[in-house]
Protein backbone atom coordinates (compact mmCIF):
# COMPACT_ATOMS: atom_id res chain seq x y z
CA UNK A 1 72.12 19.68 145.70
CA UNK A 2 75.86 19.80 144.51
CA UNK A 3 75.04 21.94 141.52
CA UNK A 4 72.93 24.34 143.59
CA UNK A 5 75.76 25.73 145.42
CA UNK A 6 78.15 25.56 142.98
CA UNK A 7 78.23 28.37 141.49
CA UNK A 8 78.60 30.28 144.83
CA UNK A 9 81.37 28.37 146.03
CA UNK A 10 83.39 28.77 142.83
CA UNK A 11 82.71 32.68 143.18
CA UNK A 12 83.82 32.56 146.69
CA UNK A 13 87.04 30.21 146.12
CA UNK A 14 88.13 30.60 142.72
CA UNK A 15 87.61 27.43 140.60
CA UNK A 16 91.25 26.33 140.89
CA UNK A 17 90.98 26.06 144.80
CA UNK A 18 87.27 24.97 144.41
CA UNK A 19 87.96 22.27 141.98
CA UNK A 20 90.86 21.24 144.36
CA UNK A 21 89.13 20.49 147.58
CA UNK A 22 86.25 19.11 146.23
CA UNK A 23 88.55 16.31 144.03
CA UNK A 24 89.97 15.71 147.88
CA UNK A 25 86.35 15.08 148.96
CA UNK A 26 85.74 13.09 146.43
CA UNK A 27 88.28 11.09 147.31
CA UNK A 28 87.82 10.33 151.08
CA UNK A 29 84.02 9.73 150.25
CA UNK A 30 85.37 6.73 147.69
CA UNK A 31 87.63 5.65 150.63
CA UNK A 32 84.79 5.65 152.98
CA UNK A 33 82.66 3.42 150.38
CA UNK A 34 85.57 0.89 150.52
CA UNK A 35 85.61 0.85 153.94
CA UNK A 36 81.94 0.53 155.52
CA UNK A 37 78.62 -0.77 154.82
CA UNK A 38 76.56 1.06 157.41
CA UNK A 39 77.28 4.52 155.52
CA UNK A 40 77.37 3.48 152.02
CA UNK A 41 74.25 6.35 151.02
CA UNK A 42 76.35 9.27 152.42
CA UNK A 43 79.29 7.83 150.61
CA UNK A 44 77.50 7.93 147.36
CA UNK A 45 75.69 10.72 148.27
CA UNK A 46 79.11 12.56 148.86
CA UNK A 47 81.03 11.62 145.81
CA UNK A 48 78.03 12.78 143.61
CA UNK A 49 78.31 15.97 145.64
CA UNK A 50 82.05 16.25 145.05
CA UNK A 51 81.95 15.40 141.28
CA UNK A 52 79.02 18.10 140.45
CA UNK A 53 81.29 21.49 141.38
CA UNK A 54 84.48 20.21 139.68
CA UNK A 55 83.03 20.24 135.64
CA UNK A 56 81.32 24.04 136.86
CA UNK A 57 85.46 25.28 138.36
CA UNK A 58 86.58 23.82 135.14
CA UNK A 59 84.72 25.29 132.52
CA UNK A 60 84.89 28.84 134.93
CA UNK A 61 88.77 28.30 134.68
CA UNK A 62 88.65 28.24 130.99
CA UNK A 63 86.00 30.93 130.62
CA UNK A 64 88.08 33.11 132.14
CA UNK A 65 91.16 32.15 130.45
CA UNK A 66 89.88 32.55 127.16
CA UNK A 67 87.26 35.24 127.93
CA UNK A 68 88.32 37.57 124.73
CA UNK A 69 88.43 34.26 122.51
CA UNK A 70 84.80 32.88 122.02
CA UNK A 71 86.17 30.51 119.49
CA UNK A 72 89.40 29.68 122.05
CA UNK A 73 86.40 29.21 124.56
CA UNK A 74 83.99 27.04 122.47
CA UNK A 75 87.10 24.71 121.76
CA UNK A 76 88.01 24.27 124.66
CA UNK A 77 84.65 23.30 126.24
CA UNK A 78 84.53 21.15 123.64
CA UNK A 79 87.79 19.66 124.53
CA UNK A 80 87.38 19.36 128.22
CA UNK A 81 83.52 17.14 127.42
CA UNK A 82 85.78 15.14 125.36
CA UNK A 83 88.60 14.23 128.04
CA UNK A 84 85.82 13.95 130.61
CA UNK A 85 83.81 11.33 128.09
CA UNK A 86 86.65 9.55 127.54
CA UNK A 87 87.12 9.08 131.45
CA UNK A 88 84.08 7.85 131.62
CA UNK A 89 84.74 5.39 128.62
CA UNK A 90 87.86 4.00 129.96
CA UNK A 91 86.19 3.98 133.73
CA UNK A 92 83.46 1.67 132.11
CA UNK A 93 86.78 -0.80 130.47
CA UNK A 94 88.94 -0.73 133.05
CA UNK A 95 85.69 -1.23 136.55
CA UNK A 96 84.33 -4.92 134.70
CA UNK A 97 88.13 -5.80 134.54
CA UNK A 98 89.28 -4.89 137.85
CA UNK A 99 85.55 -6.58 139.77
CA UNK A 100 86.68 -9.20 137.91
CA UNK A 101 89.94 -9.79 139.80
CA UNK A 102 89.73 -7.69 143.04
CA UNK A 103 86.51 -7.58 145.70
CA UNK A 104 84.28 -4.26 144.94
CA UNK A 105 85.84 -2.53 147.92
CA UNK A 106 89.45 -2.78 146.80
CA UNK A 107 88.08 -1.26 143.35
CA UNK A 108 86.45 1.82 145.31
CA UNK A 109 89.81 2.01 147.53
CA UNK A 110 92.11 2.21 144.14
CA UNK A 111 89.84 4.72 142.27
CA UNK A 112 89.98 7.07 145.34
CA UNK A 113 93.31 7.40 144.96
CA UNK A 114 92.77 8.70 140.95
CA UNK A 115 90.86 12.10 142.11
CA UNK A 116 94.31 12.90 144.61
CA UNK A 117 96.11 13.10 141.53
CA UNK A 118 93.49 15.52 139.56
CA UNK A 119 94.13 17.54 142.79
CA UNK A 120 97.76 17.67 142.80
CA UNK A 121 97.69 18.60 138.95
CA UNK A 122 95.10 21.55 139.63
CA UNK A 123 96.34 22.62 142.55
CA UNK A 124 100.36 22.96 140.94
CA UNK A 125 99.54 23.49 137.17
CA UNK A 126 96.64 25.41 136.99
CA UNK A 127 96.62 29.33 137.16
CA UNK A 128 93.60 30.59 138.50
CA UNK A 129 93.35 34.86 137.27
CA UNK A 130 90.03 35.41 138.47
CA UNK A 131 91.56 34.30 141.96
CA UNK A 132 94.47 36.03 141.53
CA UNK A 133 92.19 39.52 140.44
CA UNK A 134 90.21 39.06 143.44
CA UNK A 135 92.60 39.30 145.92
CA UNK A 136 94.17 42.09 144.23
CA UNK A 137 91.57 44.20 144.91
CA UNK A 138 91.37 43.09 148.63
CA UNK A 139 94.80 44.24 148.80
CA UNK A 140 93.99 47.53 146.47
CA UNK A 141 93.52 51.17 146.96
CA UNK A 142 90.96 53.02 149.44
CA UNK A 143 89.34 54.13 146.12
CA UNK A 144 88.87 50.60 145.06
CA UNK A 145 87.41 49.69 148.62
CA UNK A 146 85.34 52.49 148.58
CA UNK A 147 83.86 51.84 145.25
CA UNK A 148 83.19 48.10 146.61
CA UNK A 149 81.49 49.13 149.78
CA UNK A 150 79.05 51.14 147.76
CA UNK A 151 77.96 48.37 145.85
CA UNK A 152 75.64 46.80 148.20
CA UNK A 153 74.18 42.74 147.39
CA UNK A 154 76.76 42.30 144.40
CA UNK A 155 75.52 38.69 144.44
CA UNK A 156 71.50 39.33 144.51
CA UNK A 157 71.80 41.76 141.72
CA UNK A 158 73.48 39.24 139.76
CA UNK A 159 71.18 36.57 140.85
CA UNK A 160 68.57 38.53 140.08
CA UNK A 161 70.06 39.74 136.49
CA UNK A 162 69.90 35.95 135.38
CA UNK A 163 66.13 35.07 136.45
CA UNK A 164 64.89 37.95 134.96
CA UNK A 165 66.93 36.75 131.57
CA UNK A 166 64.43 34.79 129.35
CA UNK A 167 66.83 32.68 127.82
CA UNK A 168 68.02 31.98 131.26
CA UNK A 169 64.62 29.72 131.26
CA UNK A 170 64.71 28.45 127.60
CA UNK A 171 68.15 26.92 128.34
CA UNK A 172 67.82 25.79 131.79
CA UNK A 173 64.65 23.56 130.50
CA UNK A 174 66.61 22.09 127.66
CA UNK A 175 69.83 21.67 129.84
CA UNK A 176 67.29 19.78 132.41
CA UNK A 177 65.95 17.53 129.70
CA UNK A 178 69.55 17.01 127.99
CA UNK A 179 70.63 16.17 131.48
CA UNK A 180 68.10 13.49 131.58
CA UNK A 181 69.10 12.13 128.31
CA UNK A 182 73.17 12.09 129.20
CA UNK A 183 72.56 10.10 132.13
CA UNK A 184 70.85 7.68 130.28
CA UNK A 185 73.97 5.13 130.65
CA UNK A 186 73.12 4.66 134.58
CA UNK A 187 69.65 2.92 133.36
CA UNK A 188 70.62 2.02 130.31
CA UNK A 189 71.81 -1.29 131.30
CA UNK A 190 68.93 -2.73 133.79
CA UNK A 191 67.08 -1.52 130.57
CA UNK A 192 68.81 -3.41 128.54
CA UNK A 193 68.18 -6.57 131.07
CA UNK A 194 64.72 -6.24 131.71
CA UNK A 195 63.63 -5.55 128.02
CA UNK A 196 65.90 -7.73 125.95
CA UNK A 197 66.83 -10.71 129.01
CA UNK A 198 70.80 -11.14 128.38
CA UNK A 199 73.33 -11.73 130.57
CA UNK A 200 73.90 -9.10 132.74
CA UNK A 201 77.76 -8.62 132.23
CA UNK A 202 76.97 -7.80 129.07
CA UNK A 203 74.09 -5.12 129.67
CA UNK A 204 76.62 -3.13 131.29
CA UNK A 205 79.24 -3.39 128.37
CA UNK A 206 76.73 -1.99 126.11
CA UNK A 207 75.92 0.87 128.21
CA UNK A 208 78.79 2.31 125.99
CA UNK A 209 76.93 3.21 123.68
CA UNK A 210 76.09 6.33 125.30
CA UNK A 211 79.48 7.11 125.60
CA UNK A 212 80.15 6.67 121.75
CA UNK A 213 77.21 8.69 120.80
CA UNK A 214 78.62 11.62 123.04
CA UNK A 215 81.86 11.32 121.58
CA UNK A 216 80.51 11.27 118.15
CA UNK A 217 78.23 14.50 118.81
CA UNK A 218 80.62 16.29 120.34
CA UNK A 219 83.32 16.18 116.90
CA UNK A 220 79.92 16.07 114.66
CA UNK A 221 78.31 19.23 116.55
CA UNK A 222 81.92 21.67 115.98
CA UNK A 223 79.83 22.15 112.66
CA UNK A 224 77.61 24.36 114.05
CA UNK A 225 80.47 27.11 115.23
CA UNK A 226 81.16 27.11 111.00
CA UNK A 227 77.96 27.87 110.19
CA UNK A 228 77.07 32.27 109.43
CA UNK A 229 73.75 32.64 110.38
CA UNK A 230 70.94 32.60 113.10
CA UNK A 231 68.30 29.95 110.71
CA UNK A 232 71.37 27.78 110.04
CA UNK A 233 72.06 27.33 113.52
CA UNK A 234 68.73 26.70 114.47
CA UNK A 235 67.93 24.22 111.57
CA UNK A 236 71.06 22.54 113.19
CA UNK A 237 70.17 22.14 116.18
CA UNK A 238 66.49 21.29 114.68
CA UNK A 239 67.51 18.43 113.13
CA UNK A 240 69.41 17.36 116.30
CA UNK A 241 66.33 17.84 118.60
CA UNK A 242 64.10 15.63 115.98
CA UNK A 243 66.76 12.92 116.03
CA UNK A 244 66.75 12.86 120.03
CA UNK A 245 62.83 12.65 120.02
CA UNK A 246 62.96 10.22 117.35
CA UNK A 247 65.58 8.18 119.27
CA UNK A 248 63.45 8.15 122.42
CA UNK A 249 60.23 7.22 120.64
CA UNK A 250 62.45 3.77 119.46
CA UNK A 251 63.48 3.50 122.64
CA UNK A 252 59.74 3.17 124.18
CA UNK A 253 58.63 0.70 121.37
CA UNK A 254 61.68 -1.69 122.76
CA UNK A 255 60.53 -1.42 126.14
CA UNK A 256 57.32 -3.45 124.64
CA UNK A 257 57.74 -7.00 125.08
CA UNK A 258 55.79 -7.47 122.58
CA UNK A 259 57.82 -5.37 119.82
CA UNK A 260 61.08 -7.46 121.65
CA UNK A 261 59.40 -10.52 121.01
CA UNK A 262 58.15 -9.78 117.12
CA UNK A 263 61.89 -8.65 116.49
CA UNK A 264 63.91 -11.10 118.07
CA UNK A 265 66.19 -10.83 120.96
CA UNK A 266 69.50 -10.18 119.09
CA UNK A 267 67.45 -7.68 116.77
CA UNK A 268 65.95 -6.31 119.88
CA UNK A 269 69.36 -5.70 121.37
CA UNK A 270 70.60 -4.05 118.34
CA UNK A 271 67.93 -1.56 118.50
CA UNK A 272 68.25 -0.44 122.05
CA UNK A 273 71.58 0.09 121.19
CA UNK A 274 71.65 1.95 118.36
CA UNK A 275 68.71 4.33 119.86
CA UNK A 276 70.47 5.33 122.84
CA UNK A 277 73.57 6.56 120.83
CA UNK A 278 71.47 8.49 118.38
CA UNK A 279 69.73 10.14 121.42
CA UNK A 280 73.46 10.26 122.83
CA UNK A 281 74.92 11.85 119.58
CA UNK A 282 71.57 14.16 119.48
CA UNK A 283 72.11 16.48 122.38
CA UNK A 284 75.96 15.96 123.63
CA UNK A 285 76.61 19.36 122.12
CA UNK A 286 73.93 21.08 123.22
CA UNK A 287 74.59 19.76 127.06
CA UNK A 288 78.21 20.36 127.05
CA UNK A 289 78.01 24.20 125.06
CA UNK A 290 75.30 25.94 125.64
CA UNK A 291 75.04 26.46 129.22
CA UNK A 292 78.87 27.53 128.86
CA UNK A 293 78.08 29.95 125.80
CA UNK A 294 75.23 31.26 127.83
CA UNK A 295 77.26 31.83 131.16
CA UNK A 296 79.78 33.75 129.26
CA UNK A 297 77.38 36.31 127.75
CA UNK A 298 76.97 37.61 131.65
């Protein structure tokens, strides 16, 4: 639902002030998971709905910071997946540790306060020009009012502009199925449990292998802004595709108990493992760049 209204809001608010409120929302929804029982689907609920609209101001921050740089651009988006895998990583070190000493609800209560500080640095540090454009021509002349007023359903035309774009289509069905594949980590683990039978502290641990194989095709995938031409890029990203299929295929076989039990468990474990960081590694850059490459074109 977050990511439905997204891009609106950002539009409306600028991705600086966007980004802002929603890291504040995302904070009194952890707060409220710490605090009750009766309420703890809308608290979920909430912070999934805070965290969706803060990647979208981000990358609308940068794309409009480096809008006459593609290269700037691509780095940067490139940059920001990393910092926000590496979150993730050190979210999935630091959580076992912490549950370890302190009840779940003093976890939730401490991480809440994490997202007031993302706030405080966008809110202070972060220059917002599209914002800053916007209201000058609120404040601008009666020619640039004039010109506005004449422009009737700015937003449907645009709206309309991107469904009638093909490749609108071709890269909202592989963002869908990349999307899929990135949140692989959340079921990774019960995977893990139910197919290989460990101990369950350790299914989570090696849910970071999704988080390596990101990392890994993120730096791997800056090859493809080296290579020249149209068929190298698209034997690139070939090759990456095949991998990801290939990767899911092995992933199916382990959910056999038989293949689990012809393999061994520690074999078994290995392979699950090693799968879901090659699927990981296979579409990271494709999630993370295309729909940003694709949004700046319009």
């Amino acid at each position: 639902m977050g990511k439905a209204v997204n891009g609106f809001v950002v539009a409306a608010y600028g991705g600086r002030i966007s980004a802002t409120v929603y890291m504040m929302f995302l904070s009194v929804f952890s707060v409220l998971l710490s605090t009750t029982s009766s309420l703890f689907g809308l608290a979920t609920a909430g912070m999934e709905f805070s965290s969706s609209l803060i990647w979208t101001a981000t990358a609308v921050l940068l794309a409009k910071r480096h809008e006459n740089n593609e290269k700037n651009f691509r780095n940067s988006i490139t940059l920001l997946s990393l910092s926000s895998t590496f979150g993730n990583f050190s979210t999935k070190i630091m959580a076992p540790i912490l549950l370890k000493v302190l009840h779940w609800r003093h976890v939730a209560l401490i991480l809440g306060l994490v997202p007031i500080i993302g706030a405080m640095i966008m809110f202070f540090s972060v220059e917002d020009t599209a914002a800053m454009e916007k209201s000058h021509l609120r404040t601008g002349s009666v020619k640039n009012a004039l010109t506005t007023s004449n422009n009737k359903h700015p937003k449907l035309k645009s709206i309309s502009r991107i469904f009638s774009n093909r490749m609108f289509w071709l890269i909202g069905l592989a963002h869908s199925t990349h999307f899929l594949a990135r949140g692989a980590d959340k079921l990774l683990g019960s995977f893990i449990y139910e197919a290989a039978k460990i101990e369950a502290h350790l299914c989570g641990f090696l849910t970071l292998s999704v988080t390596f194989g990101l990392v890994i095709g993120l730096i791997t995938g800056k090859k493809m802004n080296t290579l020249s031409t149209i068929k190298e890029k698209q034997r690139f990203v070939s090759k990456r595709y095949l991998s990801a299929v290939l990767s899911a295929g092995c992933l199916s076989l382990c959910a056999n108990r038989s293949f689990g039990a012809l393999i061994g468990s520690n074999l078994h474990v290995l392979t699950i493992t090693l799968a879901s960081c090659l699927m990981a590694s296979s579409i990271s850059f494709q999630f993370y760049q295309f729909p940003a490459a694709f949004s700046s074109k319009f």
